[in-house]
C-alpha atoms as a PDB file:
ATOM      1  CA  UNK A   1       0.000   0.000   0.000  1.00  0.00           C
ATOM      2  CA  UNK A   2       1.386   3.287  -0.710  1.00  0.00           C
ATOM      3  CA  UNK A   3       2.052   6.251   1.561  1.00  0.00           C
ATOM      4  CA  UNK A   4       1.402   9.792   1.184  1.00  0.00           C
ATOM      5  CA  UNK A   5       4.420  12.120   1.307  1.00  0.00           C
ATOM      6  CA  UNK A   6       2.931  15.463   0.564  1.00  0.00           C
ATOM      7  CA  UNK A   7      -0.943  16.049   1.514  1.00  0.00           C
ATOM      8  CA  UNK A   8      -2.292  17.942  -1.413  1.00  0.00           C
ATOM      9  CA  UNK A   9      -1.871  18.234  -5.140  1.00  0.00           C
ATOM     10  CA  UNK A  10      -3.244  21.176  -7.318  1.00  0.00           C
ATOM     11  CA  UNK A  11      -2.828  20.721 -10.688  1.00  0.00           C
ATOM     12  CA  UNK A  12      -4.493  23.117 -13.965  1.00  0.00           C
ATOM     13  CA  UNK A  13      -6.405  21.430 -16.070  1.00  0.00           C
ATOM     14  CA  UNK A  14      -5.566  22.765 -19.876  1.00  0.00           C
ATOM     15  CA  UNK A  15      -1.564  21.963 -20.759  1.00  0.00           C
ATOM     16  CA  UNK A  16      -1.063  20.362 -17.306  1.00  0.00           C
ATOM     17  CA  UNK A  17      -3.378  17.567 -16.456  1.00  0.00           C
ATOM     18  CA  UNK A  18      -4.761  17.691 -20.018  1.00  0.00           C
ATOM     19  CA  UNK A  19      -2.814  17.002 -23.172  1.00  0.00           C
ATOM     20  CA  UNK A  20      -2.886  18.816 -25.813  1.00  0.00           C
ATOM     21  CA  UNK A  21      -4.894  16.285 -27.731  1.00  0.00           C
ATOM     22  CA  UNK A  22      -7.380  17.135 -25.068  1.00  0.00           C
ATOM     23  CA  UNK A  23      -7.056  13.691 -23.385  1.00  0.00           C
ATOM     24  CA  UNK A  24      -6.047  12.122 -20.151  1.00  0.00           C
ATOM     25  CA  UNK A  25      -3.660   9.025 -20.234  1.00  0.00           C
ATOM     26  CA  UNK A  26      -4.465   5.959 -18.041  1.00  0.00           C
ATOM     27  CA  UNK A  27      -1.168   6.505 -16.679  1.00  0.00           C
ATOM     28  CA  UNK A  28      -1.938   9.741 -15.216  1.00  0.00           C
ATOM     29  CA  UNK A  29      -5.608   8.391 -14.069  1.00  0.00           C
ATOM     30  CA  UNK A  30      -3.814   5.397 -12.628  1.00  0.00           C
ATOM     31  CA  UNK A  31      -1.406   7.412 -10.695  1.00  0.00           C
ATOM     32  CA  UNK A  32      -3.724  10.244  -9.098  1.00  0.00           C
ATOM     33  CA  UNK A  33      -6.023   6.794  -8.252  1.00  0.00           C
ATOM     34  CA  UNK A  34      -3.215   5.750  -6.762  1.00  0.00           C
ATOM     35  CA  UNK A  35      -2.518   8.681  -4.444  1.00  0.00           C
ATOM     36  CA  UNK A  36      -5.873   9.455  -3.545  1.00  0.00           C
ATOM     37  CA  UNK A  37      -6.487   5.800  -2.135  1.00  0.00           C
ATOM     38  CA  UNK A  38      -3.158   6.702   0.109  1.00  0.00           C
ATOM     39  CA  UNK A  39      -5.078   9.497   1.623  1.00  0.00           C
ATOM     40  CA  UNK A  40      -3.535  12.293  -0.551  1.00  0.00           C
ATOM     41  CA  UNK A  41      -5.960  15.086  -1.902  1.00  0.00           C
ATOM     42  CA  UNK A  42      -5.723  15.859  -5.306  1.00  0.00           C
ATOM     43  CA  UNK A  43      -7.831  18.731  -6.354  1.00  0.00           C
ATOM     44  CA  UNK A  44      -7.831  20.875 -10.323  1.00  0.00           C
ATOM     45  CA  UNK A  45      -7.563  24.534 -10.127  1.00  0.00           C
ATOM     46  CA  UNK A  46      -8.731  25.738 -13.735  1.00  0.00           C
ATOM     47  CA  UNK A  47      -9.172  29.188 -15.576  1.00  0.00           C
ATOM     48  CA  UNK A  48     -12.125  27.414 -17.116  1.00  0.00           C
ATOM     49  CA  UNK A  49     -16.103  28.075 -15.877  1.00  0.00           C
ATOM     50  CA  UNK A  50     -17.440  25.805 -13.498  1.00  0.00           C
ATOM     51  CA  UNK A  51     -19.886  24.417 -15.849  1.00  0.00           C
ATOM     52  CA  UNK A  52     -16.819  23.431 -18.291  1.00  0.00           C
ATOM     53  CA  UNK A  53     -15.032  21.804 -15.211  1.00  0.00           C
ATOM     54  CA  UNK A  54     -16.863  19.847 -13.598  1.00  0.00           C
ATOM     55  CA  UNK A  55     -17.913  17.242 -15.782  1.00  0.00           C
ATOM     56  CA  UNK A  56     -13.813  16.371 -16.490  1.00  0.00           C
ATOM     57  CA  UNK A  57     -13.313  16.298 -12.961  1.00  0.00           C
ATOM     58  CA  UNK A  58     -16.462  13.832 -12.304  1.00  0.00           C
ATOM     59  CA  UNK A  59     -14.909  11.737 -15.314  1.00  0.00           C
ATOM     60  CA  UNK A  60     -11.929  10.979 -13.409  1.00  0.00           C
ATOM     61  CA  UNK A  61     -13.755   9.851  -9.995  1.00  0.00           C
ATOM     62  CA  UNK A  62     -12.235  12.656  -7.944  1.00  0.00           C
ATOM     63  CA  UNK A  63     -14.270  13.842  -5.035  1.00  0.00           C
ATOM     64  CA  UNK A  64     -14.142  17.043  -2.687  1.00  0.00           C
ATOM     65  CA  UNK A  65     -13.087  20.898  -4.311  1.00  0.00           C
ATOM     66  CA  UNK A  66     -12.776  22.305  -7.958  1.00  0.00           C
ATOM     67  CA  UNK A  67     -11.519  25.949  -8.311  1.00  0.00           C
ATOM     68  CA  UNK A  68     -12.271  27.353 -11.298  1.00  0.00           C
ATOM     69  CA  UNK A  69     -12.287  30.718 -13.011  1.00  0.00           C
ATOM     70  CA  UNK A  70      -9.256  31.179 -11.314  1.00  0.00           C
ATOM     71  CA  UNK A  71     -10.070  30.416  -8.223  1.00  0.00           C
ATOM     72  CA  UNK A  72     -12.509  33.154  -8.090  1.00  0.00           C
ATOM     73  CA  UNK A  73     -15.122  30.238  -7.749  1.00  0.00           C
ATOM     74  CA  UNK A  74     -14.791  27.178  -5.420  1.00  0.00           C
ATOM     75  CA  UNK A  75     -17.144  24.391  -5.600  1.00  0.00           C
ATOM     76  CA  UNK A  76     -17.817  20.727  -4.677  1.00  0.00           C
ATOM     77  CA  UNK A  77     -17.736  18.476  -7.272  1.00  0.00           C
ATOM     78  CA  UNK A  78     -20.260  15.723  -6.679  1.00  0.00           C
ATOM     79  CA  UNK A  79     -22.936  18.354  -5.733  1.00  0.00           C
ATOM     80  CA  UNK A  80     -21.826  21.342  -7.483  1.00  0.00           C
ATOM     81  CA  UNK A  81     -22.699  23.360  -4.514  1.00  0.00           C
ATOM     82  CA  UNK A  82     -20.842  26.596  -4.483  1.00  0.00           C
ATOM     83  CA  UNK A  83     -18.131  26.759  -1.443  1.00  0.00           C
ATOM     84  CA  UNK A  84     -17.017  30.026  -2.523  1.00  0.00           C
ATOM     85  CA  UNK A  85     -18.012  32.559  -5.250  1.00  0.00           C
ATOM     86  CA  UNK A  86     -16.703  35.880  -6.074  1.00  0.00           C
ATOM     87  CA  UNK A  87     -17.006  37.919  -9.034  1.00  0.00           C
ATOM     88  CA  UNK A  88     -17.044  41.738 -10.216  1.00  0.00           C
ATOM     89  CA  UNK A  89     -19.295  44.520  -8.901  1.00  0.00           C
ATOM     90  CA  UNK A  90     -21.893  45.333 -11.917  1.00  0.00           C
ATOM     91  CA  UNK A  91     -20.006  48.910 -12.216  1.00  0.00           C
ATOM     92  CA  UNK A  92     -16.412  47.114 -12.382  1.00  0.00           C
ATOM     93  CA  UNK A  93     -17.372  44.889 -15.071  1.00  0.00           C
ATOM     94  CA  UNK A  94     -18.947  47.786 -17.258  1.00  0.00           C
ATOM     95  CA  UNK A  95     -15.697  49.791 -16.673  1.00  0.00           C
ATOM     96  CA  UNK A  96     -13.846  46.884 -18.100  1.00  0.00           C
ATOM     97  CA  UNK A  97     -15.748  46.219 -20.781  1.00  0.00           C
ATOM     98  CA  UNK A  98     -15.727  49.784 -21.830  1.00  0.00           C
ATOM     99  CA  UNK A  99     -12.120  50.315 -21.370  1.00  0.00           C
ATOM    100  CA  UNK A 100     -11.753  46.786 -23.783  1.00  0.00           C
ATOM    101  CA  UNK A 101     -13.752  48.104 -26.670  1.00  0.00           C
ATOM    102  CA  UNK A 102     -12.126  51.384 -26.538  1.00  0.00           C
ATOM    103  CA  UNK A 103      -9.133  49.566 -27.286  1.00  0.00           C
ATOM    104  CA  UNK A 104     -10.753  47.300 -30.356  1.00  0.00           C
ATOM    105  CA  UNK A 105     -10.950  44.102 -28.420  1.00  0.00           C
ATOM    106  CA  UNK A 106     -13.404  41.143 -28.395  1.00  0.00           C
ATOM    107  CA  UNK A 107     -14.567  40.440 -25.442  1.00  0.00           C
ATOM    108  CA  UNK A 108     -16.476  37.062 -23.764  1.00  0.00           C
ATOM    109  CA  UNK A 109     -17.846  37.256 -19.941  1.00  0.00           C
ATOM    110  CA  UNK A 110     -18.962  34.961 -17.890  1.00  0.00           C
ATOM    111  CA  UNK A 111     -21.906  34.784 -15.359  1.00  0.00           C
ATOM    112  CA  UNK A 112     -22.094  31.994 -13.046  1.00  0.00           C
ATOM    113  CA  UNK A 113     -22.549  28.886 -15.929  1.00  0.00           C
ATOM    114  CA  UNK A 114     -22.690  31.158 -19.140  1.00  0.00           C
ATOM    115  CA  UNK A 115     -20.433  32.703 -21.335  1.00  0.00           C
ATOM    116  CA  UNK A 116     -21.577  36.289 -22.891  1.00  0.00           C
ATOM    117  CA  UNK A 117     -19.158  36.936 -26.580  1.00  0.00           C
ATOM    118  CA  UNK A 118     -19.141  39.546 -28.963  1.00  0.00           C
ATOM    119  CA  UNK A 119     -17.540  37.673 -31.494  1.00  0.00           C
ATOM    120  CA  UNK A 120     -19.580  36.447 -34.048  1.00  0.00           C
ATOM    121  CA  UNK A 121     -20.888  33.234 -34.133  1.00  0.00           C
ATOM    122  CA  UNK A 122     -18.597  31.990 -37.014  1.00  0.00           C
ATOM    123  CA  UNK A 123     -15.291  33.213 -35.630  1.00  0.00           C
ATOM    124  CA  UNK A 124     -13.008  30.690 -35.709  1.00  0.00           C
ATOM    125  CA  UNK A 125     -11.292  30.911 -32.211  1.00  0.00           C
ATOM    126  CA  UNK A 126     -14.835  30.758 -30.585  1.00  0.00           C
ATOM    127  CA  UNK A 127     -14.993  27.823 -32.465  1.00  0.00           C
ATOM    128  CA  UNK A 128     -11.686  26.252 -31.374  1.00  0.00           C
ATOM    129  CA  UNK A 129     -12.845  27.647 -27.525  1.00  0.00           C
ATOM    130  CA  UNK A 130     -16.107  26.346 -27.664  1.00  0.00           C
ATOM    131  CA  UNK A 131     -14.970  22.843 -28.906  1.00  0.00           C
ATOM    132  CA  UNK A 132     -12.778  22.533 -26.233  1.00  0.00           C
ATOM    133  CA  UNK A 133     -14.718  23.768 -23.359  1.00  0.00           C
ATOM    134  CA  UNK A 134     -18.058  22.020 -24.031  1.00  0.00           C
ATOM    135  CA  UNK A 135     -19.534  25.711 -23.323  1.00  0.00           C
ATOM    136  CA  UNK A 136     -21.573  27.422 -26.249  1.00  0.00           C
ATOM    137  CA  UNK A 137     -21.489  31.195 -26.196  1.00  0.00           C
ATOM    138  CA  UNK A 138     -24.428  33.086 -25.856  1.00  0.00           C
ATOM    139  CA  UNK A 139     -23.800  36.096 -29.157  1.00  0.00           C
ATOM    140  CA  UNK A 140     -24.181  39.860 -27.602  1.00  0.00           C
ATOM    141  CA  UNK A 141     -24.839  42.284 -30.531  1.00  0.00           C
ATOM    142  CA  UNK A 142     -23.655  46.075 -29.677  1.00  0.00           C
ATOM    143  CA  UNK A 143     -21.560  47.052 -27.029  1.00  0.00           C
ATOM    144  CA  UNK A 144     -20.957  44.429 -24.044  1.00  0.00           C
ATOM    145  CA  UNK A 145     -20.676  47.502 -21.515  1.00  0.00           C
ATOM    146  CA  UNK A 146     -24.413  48.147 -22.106  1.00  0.00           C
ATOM    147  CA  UNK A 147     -25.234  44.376 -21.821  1.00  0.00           C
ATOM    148  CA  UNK A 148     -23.172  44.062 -18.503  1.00  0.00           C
ATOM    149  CA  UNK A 149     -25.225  47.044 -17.258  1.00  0.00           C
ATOM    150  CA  UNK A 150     -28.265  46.024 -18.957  1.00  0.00           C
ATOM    151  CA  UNK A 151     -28.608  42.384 -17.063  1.00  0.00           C
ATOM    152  CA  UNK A 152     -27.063  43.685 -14.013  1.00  0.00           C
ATOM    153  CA  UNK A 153     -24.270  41.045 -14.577  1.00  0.00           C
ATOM    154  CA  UNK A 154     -21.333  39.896 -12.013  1.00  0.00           C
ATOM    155  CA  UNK A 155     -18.988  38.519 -14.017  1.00  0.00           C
ATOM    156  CA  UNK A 156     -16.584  35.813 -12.348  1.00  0.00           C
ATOM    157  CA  UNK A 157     -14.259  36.664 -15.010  1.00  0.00           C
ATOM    158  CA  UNK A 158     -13.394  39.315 -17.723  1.00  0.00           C
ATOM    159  CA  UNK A 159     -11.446  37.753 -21.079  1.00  0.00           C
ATOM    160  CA  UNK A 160     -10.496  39.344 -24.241  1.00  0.00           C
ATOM    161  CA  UNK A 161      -9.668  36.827 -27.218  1.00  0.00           C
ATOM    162  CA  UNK A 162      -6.960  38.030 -29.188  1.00  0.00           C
ATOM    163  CA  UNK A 163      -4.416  36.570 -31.841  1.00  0.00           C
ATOM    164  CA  UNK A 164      -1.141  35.283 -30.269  1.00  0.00           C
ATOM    165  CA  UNK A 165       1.583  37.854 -31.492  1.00  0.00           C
ATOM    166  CA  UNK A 166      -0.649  40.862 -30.026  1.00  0.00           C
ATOM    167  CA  UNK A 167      -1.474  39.226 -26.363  1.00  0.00           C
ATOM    168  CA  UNK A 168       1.613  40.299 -24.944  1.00  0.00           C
ATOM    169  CA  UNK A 169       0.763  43.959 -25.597  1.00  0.00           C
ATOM    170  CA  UNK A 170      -3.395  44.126 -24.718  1.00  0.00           C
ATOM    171  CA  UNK A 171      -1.586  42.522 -21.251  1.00  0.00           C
ATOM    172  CA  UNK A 172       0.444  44.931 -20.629  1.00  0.00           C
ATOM    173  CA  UNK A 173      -1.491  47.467 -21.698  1.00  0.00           C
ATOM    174  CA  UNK A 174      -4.002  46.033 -19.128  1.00  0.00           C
ATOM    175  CA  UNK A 175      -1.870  45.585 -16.530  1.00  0.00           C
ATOM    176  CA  UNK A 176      -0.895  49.040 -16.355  1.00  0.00           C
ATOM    177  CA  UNK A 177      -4.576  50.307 -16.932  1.00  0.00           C
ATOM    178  CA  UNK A 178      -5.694  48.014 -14.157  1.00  0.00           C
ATOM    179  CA  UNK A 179      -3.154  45.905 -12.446  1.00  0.00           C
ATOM    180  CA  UNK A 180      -3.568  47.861  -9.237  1.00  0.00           C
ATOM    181  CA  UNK A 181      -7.031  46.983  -8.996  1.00  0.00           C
ATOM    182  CA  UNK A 182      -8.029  43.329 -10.757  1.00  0.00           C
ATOM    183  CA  UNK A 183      -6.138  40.476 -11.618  1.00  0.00           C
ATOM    184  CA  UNK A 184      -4.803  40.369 -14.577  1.00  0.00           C
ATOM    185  CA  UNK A 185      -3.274  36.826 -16.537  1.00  0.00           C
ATOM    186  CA  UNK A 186      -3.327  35.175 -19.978  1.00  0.00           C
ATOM    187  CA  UNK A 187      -3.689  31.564 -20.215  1.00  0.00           C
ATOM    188  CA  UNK A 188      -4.098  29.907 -23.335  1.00  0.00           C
ATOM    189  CA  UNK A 189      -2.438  31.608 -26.798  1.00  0.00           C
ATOM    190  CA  UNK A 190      -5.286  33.812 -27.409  1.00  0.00           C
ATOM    191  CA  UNK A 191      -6.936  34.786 -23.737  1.00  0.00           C
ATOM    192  CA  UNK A 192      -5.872  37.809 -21.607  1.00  0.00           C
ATOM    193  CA  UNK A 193      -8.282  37.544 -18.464  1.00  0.00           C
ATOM    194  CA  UNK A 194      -9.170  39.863 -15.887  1.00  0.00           C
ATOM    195  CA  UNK A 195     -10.733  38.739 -12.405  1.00  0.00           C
ATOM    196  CA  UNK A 196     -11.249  40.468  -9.235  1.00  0.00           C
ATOM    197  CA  UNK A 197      -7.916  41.196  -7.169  1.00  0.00           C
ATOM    198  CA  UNK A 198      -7.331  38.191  -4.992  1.00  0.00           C
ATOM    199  CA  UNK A 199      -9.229  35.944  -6.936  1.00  0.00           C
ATOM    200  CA  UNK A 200      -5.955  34.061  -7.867  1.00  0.00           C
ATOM    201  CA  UNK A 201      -4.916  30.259  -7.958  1.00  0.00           C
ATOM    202  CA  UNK A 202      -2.798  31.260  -5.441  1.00  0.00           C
ATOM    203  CA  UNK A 203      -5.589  32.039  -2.801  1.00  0.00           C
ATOM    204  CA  UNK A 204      -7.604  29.488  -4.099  1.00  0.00           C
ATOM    205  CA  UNK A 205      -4.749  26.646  -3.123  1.00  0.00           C
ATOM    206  CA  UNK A 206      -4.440  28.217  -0.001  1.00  0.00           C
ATOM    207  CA  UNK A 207      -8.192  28.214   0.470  1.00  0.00           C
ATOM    208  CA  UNK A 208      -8.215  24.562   0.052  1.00  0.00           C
ATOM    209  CA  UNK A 209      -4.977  23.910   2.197  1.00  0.00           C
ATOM    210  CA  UNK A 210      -7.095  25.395   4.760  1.00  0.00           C
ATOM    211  CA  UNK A 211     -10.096  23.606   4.229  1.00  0.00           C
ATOM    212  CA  UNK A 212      -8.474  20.082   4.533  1.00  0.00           C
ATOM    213  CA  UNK A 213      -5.891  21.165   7.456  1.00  0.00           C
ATOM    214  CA  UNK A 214      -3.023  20.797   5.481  1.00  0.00           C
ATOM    215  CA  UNK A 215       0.176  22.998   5.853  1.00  0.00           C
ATOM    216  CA  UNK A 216       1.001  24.785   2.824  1.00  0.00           C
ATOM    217  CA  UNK A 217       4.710  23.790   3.026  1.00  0.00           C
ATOM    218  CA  UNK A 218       3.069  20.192   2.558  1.00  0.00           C
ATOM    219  CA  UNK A 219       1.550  21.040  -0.848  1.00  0.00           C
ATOM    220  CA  UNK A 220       2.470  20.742  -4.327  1.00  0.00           C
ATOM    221  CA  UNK A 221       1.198  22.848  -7.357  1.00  0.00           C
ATOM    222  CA  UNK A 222       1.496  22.186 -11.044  1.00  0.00           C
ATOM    223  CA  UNK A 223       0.637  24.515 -14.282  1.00  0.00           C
ATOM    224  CA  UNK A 224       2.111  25.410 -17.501  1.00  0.00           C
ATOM    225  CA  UNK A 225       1.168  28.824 -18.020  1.00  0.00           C
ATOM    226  CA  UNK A 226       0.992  32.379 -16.330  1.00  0.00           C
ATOM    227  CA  UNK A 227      -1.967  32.295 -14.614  1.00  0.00           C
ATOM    228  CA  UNK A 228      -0.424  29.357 -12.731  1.00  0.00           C
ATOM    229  CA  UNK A 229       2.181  31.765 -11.433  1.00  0.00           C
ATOM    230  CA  UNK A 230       0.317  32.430  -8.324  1.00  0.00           C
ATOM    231  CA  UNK A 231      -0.532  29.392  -6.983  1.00  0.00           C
ATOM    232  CA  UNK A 232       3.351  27.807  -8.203  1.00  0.00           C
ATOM    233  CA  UNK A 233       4.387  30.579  -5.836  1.00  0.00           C
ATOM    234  CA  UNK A 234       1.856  29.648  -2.592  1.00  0.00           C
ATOM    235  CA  UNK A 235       2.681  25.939  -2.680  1.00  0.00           C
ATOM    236  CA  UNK A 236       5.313  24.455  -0.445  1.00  0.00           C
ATOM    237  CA  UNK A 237       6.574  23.256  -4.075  1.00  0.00           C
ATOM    238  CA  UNK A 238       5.490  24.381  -7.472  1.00  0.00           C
ATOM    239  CA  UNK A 239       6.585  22.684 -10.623  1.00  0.00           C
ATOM    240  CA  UNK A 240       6.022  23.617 -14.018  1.00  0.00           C
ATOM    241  CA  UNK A 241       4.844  21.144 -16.667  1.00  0.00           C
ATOM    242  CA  UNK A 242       7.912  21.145 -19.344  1.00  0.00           C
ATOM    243  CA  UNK A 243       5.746  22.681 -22.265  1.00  0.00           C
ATOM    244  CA  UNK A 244       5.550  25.558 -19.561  1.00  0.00           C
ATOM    245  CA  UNK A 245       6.345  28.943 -20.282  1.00  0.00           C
ATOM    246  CA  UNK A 246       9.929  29.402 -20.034  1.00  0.00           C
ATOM    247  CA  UNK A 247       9.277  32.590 -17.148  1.00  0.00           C
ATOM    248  CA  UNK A 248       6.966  30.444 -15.005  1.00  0.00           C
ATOM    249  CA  UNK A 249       9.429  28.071 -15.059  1.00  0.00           C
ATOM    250  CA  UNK A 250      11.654  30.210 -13.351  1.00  0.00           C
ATOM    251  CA  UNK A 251       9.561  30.546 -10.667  1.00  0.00           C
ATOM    252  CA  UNK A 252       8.963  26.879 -10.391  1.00  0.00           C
ATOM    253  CA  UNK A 253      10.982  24.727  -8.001  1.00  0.00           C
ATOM    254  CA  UNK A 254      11.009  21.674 -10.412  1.00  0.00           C
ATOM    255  CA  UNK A 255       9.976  21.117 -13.996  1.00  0.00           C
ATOM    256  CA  UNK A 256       8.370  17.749 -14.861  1.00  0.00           C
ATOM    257  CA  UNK A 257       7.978  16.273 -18.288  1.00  0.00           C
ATOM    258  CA  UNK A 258       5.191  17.690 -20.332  1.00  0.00           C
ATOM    259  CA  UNK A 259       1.416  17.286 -20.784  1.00  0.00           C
ATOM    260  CA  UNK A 260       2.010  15.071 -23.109  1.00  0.00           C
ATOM    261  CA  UNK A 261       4.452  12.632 -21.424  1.00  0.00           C
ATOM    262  CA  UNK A 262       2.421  12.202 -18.278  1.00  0.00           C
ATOM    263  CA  UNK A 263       3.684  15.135 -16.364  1.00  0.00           C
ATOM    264  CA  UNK A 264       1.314  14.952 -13.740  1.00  0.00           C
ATOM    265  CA  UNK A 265       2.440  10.899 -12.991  1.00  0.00           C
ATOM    266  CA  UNK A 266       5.241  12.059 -12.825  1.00  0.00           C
ATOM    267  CA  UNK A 267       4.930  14.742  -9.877  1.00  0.00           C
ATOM    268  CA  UNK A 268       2.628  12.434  -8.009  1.00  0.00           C
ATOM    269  CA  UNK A 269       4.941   9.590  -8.018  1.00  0.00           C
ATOM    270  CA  UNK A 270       7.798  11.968  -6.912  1.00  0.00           C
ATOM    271  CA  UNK A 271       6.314  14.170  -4.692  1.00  0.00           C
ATOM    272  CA  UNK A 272       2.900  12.761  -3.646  1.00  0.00           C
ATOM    273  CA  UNK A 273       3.768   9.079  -2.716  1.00  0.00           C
ATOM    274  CA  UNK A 274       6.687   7.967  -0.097  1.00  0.00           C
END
């Protein structure tokens, strides 16, 4: 029988638990059964909405806490009750918005389990997003600001969809517009997200440390991408996935083979099991 060596494992979903041909090996399904049964809590911490989550998470058997949008959202996963829930005031998210299509962007936001876009219904990255997420997009037509305002909205999370060589800029560009204020991140090649300030992974590891009574030196994060910077910096060890971004793996304490060669095994079987 094996023994746990570290108490708790948070892990992102997209490029760290999941490959990139958007599956899950039986390695990796073997290995987190493996530490669970030892008494080890393994738990996903996703940019994704909770209605895109939770059915991968219930695939795989786990029990207990998903975080996603960030963490600004904490839920349990066999009853999808809501543990924790945060989101922008209705005035934050119009200022947002505003400030967004000022600049030209596209914007998607997301209410509790739907996703509002102004892209239009053919665009190919909504596509590609919607494929991938299991989430269809509900089509706003005029501004987003006045639809935010309109339905009173509190949006868990802010995102602009942008090609890759221009993300860089629309985040810092954000960043300095609002970085005192929200959280802002990218994530996959195309997203820049905004959430509210201190709705990070990192709070939302530390929120579930707490919750199971588990020290945070005794926990272990994974991710592969900059919104994973947070919580890689809260856990008693944070390792980046080796199709990581090269500056979050300078953060990281360890890098473990990629998404694609069972990186998440790999960290279980190294740091989760004695």
């Amino acid at each position: 029988m094996s023994k746990v060596k570290c108490g708790l494992i948070v892990s992102d979903f997209d490029g760290t638990l999941l490959s990139t041909k958007q599956t899950i090996s039986d390695n990796v399904k073997n290995a987190i059964n493996e530490y669970v049964a030892a008494g080890g809590i393994f738990a996903v911490c996703t940019g994704r909405m909770l209605a895109s989550i939770l059915p991968r998470v219930r695939s795989l058997g786990l029990k207990g806490l998903v975080a996603a949008y960030q963490g600004t959202v904490i839920a349990d996963i066999e009853s999808g009750r809501l543990i924790r829930s945060g989101g922008f005031t209705v005035d934050e998210g119009v200022e947002i918005c505003r400030v967004l299509e000022d600049h030209g962007e596209a914007i998607n936001t997301y209410a509790d389990d739907a996703m509002y876009t102004s892209l239009a219904g053919d665009d190919k990255l909504l596509s590609v997003y919607e494929n991938v997420t299991g989430i269809e997009g509900v089509r706003v037509n005029g501004k987003m600001s006045e639809f935010v305002k309109e339905h009173s909205l509190s949006c868990q999370k802010i995102v602009s969809v942008v090609m890759p060589d221009k993300k860089r800029a629309l985040y810092d560009y954000l960043v300095e517009k609002f970085g005192e204020r929200f959280e802002v991140t990218y994530s996959a090649a195309v997203l820049v997200e905004l959430s509210p300030k201190g709705d990070d992974k990192g709070a939302a590891l530390k929120y579930i440390a707490d919750y199971y009574k588990i020290p945070l030196e005794n926990t272990v994060a994974v991710g592969d991408n900059l919104n994973d910077l947070p919580m890689i910096e809260a856990a008693g060890t944070g390792v980046a996935v080796a199709n990581a971004l090269e500056e979050l793996k300078t953060y990281a304490d360890d890098v473990s083979p990629s998404c694609d060669d069972d990186g998440i095994a790999f960290v279980i079987r190294k740091y989760g099991l004695a």
